[in-house]
PDB file of N, CA and C in Angstrom:
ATOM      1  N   UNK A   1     121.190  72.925  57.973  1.00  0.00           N
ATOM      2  CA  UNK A   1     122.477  72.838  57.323  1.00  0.00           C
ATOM      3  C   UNK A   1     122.335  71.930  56.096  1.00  0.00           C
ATOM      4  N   UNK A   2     122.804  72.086  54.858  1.00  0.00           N
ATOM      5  CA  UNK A   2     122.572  71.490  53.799  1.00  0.00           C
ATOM      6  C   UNK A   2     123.546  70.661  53.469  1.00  0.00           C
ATOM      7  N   UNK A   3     123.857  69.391  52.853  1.00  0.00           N
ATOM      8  CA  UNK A   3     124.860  68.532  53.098  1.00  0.00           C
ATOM      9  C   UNK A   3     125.027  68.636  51.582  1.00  0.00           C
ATOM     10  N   UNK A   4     126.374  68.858  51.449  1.00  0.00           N
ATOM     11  CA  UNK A   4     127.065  69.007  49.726  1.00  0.00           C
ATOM     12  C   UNK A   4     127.411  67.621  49.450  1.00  0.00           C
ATOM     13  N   UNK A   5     128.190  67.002  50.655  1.00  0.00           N
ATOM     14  CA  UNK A   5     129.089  66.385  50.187  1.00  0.00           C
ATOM     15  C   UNK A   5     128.841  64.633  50.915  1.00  0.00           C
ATOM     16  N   UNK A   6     128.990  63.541  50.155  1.00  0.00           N
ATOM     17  CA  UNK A   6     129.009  62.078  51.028  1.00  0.00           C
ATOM     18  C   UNK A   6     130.128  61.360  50.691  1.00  0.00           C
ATOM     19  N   UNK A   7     129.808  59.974  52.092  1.00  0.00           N
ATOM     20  CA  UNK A   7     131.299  59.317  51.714  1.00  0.00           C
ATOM     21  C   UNK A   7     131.088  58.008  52.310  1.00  0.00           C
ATOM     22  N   UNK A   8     130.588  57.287  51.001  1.00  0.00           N
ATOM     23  CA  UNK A   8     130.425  55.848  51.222  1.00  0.00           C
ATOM     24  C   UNK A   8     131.425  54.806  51.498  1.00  0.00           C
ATOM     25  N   UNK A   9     131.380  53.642  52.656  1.00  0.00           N
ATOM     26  CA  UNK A   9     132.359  52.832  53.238  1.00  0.00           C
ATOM     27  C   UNK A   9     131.569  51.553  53.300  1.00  0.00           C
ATOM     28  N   UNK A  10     132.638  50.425  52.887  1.00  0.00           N
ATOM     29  CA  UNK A  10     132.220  49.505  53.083  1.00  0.00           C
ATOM     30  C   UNK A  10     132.293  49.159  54.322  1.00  0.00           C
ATOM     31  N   UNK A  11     131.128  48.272  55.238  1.00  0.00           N
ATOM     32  CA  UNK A  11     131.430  48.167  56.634  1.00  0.00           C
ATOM     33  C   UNK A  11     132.056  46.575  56.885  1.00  0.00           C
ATOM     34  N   UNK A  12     132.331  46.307  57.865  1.00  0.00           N
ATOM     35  CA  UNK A  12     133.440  45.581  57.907  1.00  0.00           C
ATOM     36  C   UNK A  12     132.274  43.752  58.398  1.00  0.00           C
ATOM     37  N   UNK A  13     132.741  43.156  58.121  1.00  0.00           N
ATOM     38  CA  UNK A  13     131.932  41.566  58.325  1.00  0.00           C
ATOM     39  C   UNK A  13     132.168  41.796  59.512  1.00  0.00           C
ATOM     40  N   UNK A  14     131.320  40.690  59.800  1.00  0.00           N
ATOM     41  CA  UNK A  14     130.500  40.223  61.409  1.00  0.00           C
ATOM     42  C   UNK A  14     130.464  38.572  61.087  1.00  0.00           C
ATOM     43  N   UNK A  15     131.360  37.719  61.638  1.00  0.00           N
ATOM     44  CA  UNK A  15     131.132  36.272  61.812  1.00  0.00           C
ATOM     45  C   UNK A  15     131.315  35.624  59.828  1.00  0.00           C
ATOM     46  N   UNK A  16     131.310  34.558  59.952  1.00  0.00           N
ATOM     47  CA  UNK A  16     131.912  33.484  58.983  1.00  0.00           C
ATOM     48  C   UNK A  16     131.027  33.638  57.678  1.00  0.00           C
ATOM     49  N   UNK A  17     129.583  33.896  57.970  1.00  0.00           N
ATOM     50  CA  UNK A  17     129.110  34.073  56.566  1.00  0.00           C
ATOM     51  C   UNK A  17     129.095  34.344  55.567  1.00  0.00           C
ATOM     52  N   UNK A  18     129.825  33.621  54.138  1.00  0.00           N
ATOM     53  CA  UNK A  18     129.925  34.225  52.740  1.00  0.00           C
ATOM     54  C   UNK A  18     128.671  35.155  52.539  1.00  0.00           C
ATOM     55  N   UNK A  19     129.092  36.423  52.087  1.00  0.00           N
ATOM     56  CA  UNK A  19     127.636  37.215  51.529  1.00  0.00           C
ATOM     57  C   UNK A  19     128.483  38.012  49.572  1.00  0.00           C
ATOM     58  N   UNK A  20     127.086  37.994  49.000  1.00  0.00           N
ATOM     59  CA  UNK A  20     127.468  38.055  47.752  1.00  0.00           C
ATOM     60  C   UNK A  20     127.965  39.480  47.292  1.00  0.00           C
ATOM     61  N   UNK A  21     127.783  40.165  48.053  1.00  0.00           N
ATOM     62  CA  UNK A  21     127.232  42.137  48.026  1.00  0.00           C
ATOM     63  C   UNK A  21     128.391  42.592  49.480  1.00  0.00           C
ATOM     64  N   UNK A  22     129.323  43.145  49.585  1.00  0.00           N
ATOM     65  CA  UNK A  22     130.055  44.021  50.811  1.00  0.00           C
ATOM     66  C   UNK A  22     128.725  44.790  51.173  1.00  0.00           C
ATOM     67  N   UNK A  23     128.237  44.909  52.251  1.00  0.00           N
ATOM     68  CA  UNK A  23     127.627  45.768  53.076  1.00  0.00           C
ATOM     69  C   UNK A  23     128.134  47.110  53.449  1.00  0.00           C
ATOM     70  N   UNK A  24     127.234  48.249  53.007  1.00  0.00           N
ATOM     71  CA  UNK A  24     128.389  49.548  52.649  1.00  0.00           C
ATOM     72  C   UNK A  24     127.038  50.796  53.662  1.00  0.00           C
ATOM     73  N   UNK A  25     128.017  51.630  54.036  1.00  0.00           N
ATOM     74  CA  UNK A  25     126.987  52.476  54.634  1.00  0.00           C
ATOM     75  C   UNK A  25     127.394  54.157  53.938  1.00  0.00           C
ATOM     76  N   UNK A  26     126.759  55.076  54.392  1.00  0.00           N
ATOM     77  CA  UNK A  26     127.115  56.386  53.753  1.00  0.00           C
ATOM     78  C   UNK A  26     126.676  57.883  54.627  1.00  0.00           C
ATOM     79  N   UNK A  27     128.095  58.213  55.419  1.00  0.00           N
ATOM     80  CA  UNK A  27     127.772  60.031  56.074  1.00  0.00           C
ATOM     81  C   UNK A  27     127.296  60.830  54.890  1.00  0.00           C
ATOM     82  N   UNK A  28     126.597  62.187  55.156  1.00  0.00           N
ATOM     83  CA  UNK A  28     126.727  63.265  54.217  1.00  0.00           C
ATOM     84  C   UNK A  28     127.147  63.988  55.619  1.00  0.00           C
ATOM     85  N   UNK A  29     127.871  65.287  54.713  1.00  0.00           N
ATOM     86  CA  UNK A  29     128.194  66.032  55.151  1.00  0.00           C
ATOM     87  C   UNK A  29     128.443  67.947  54.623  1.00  0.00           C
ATOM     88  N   UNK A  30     128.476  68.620  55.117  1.00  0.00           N
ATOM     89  CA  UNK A  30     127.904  70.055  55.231  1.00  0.00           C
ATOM     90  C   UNK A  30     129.723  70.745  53.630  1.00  0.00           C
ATOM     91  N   UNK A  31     130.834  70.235  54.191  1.00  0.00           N
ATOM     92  CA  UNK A  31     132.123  70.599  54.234  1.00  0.00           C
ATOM     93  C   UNK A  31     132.500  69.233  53.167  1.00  0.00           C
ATOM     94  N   UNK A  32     133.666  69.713  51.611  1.00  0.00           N
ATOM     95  CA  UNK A  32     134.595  68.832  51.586  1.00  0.00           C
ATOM     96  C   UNK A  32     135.487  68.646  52.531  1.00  0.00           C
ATOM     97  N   UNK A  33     135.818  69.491  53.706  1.00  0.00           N
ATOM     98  CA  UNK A  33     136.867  69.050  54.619  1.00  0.00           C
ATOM     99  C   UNK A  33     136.230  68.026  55.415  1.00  0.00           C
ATOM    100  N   UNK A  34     135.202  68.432  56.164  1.00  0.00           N
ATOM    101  CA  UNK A  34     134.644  67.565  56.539  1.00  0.00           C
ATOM    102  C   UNK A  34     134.495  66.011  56.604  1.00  0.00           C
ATOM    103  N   UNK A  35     134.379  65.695  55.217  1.00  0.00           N
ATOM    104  CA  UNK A  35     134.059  64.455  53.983  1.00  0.00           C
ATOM    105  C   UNK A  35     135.295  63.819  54.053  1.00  0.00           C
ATOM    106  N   UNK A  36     136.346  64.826  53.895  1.00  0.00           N
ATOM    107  CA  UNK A  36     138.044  64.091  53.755  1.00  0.00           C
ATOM    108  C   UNK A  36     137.873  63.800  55.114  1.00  0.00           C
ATOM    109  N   UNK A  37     137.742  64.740  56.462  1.00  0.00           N
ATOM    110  CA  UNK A  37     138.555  63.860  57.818  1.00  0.00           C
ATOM    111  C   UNK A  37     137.916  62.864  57.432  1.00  0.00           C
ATOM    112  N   UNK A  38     136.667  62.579  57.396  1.00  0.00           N
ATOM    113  CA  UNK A  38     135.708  61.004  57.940  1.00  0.00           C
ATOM    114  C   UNK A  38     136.214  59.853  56.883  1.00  0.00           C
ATOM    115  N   UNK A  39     136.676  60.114  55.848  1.00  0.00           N
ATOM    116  CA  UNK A  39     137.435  59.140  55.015  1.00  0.00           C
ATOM    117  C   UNK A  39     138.549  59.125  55.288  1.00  0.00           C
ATOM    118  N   UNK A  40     139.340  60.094  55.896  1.00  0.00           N
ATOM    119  CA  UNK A  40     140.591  59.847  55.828  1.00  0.00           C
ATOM    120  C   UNK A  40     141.030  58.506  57.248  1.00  0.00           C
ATOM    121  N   UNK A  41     139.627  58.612  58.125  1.00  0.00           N
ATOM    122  CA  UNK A  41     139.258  57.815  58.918  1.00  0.00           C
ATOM    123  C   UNK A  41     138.914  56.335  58.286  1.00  0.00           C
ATOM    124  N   UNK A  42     138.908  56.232  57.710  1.00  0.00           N
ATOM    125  CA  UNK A  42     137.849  54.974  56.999  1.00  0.00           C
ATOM    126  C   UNK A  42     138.915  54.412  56.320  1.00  0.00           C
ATOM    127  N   UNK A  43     139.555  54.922  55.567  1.00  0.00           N
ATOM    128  CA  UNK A  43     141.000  54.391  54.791  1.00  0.00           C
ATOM    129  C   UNK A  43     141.520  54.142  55.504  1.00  0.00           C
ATOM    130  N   UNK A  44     142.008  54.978  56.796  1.00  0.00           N
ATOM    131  CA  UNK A  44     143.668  54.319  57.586  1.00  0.00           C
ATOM    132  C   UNK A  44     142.649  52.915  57.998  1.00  0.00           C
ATOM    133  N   UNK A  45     141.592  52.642  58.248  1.00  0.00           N
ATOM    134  CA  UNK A  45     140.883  51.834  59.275  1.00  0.00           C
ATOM    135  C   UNK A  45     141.267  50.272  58.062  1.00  0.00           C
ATOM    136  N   UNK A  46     142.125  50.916  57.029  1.00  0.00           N
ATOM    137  CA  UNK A  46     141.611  49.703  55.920  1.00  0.00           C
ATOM    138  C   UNK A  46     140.170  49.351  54.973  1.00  0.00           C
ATOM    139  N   UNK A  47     139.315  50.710  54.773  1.00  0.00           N
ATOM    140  CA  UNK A  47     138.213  49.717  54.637  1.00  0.00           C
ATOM    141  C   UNK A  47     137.944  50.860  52.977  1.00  0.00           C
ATOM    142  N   UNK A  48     137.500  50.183  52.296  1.00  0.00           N
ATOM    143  CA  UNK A  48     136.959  50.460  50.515  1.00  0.00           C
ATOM    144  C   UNK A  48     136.330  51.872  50.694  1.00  0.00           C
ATOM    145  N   UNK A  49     137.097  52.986  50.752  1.00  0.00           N
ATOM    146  CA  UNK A  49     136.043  54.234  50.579  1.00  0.00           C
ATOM    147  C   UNK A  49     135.791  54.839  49.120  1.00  0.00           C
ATOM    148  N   UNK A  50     134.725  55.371  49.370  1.00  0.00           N
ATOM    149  CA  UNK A  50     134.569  56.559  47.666  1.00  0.00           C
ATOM    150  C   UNK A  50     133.680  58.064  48.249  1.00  0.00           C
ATOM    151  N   UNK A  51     133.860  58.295  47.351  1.00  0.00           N
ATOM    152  CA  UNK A  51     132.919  60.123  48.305  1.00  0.00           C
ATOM    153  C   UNK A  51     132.637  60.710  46.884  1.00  0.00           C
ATOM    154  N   UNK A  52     131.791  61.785  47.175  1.00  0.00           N
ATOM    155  CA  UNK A  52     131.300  62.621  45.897  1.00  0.00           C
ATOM    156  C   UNK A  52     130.687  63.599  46.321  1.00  0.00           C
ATOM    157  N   UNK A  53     130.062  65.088  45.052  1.00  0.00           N
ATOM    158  CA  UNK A  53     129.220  65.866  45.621  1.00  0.00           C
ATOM    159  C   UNK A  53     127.545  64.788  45.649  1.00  0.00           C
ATOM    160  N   UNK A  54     126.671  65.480  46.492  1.00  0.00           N
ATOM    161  CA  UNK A  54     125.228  64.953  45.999  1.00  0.00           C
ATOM    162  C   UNK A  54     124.663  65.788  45.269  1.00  0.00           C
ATOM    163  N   UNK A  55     123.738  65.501  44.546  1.00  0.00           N
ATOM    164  CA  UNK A  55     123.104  66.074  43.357  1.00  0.00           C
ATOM    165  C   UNK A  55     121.427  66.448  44.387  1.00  0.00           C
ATOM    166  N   UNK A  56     121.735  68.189  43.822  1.00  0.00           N
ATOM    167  CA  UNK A  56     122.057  68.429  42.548  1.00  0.00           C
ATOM    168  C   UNK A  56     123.355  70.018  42.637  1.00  0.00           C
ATOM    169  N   UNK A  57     123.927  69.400  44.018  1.00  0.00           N
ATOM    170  CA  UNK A  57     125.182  70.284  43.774  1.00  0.00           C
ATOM    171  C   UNK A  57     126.212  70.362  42.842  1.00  0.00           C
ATOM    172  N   UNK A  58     126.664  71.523  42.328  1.00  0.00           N
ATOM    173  CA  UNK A  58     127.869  71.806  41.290  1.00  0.00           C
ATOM    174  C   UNK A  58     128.898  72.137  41.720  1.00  0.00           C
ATOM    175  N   UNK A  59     129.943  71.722  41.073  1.00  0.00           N
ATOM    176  CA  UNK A  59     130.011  71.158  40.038  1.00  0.00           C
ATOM    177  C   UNK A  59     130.328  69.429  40.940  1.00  0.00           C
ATOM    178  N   UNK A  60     129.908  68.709  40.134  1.00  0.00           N
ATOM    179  CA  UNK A  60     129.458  67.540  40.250  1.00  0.00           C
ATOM    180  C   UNK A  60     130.970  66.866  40.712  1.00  0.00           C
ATOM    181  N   UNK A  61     131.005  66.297  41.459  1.00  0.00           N
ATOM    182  CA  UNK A  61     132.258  64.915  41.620  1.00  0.00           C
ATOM    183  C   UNK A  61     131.971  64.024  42.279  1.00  0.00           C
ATOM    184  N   UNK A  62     132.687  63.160  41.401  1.00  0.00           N
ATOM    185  CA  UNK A  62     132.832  62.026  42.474  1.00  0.00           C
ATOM    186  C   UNK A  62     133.826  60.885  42.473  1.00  0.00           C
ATOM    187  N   UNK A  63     134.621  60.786  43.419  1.00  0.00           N
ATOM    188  CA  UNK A  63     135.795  60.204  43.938  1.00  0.00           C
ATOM    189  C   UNK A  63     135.803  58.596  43.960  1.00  0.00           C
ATOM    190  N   UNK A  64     136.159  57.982  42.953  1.00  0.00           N
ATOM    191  CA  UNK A  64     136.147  56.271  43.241  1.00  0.00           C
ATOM    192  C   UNK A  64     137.705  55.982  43.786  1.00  0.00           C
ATOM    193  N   UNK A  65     137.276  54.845  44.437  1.00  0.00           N
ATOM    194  CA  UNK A  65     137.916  54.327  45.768  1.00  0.00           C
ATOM    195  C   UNK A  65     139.767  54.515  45.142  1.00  0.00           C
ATOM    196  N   UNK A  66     139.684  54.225  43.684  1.00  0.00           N
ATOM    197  CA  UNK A  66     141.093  54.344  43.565  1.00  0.00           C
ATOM    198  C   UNK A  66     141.421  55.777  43.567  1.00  0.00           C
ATOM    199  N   UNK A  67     140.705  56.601  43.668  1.00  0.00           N
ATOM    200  CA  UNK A  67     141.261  58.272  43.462  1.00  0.00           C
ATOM    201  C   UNK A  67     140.936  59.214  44.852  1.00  0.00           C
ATOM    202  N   UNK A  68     140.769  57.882  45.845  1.00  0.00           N
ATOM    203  CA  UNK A  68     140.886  58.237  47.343  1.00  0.00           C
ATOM    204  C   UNK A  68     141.977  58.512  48.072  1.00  0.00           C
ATOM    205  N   UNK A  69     143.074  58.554  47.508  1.00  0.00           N
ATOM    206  CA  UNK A  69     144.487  58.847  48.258  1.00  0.00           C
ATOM    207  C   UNK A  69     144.782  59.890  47.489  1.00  0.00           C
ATOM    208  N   UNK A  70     144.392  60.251  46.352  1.00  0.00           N
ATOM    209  CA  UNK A  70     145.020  61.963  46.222  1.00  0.00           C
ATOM    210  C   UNK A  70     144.196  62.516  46.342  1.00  0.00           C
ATOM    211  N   UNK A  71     143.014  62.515  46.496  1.00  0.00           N
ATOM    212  CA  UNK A  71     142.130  63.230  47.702  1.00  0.00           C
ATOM    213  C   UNK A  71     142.448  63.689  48.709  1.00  0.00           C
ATOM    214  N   UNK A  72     142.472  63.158  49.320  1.00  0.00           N
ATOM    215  CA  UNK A  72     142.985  63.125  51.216  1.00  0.00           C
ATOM    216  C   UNK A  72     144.470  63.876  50.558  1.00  0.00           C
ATOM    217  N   UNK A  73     144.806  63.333  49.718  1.00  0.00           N
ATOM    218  CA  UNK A  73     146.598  64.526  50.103  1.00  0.00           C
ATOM    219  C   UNK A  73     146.309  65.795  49.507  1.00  0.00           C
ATOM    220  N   UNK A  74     145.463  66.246  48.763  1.00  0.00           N
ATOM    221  CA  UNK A  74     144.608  67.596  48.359  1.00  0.00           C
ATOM    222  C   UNK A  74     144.463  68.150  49.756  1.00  0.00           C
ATOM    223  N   UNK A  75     143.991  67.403  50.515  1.00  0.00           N
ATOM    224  CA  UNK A  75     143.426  67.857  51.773  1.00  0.00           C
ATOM    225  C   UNK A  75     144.627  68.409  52.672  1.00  0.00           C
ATOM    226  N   UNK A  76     145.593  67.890  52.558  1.00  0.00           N
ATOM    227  CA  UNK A  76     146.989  68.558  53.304  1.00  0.00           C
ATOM    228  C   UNK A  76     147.612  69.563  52.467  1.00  0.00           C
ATOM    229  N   UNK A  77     147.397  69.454  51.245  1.00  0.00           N
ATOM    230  CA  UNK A  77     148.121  70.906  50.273  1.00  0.00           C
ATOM    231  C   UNK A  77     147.145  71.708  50.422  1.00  0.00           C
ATOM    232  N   UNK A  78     145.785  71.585  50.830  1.00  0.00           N
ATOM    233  CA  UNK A  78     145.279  73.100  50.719  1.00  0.00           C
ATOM    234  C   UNK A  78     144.284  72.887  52.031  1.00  0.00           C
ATOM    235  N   UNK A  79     144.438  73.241  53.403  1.00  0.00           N
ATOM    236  CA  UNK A  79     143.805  73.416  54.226  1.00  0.00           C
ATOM    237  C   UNK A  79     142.915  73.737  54.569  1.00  0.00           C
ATOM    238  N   UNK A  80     142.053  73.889  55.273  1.00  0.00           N
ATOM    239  CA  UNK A  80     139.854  73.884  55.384  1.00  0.00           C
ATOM    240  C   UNK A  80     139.524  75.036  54.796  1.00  0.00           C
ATOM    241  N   UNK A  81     138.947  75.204  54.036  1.00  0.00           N
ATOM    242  CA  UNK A  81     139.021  76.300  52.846  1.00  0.00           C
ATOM    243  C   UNK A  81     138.271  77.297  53.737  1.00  0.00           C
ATOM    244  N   UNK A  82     138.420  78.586  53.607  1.00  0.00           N
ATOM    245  CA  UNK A  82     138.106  79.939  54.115  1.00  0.00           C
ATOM    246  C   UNK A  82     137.327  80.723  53.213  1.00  0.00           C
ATOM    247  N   UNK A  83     136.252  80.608  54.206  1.00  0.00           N
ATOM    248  CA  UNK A  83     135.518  81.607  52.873  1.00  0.00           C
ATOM    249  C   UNK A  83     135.519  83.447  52.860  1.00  0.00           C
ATOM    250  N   UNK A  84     136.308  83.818  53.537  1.00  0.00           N
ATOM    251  CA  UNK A  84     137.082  85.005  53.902  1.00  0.00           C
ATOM    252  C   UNK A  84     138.243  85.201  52.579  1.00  0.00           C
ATOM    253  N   UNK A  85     139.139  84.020  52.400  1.00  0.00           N
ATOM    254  CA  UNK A  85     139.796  84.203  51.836  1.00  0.00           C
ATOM    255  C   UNK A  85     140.226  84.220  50.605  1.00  0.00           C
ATOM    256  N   UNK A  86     138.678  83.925  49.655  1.00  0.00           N
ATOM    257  CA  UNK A  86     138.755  83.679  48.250  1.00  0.00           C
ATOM    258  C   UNK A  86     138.442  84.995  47.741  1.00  0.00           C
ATOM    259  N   UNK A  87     139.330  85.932  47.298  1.00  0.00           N
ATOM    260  CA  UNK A  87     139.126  87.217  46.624  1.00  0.00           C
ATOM    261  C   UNK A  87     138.821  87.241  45.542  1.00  0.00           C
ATOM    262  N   UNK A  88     137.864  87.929  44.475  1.00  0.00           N
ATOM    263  CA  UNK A  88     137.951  87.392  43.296  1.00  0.00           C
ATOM    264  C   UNK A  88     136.730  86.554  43.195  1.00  0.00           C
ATOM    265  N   UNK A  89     136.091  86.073  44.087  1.00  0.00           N
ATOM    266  CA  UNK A  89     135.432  84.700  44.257  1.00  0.00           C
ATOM    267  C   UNK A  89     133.500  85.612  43.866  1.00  0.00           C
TER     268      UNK A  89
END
């Protein structure tokens, strides 16, 4: 299965230590739907997400953390895309 799409999160501290850098980890995944549930997970949780295609898939995006909430509401106006249903395509 080939992964189009990732979605980097900052992970959350562990104990009192100032560190200079947020500690961030990153799913790929097969589906933009996919990509949205697991962020849409990561946001309610409170935590810094961003997502994008990986290269060298087209057309290229990529989602910074402030353009993560109309993302996810993309994701409720147009439901897990069907590949049955793009005529024309």
């Amino acid at each position: 299965m080939t992964h189009t799409w990732y979605v980097t999160f900052e992970v959350p501290r562990r104990g009192t230590l100032v560190r200079r850098r947020s500690p961030r980890s990153t799913q790929t995944f097969a589906t933009e739907a996919e990509a949205k549930e697991f962020a849409r997970t990561k946001f309610d949780e409170g935590l810094v997400v961003t997502a994008g295609t990986i290269i060298p898939y087209l057309p290229r995006q990529a989602i910074p953390s402030t353009g993560i909430p109309a993302w996810l509401e993309s994701a409720e106006e147009h439901p897990a895309e069907d590949p049955e249903a793009g005529e024309g395509k």
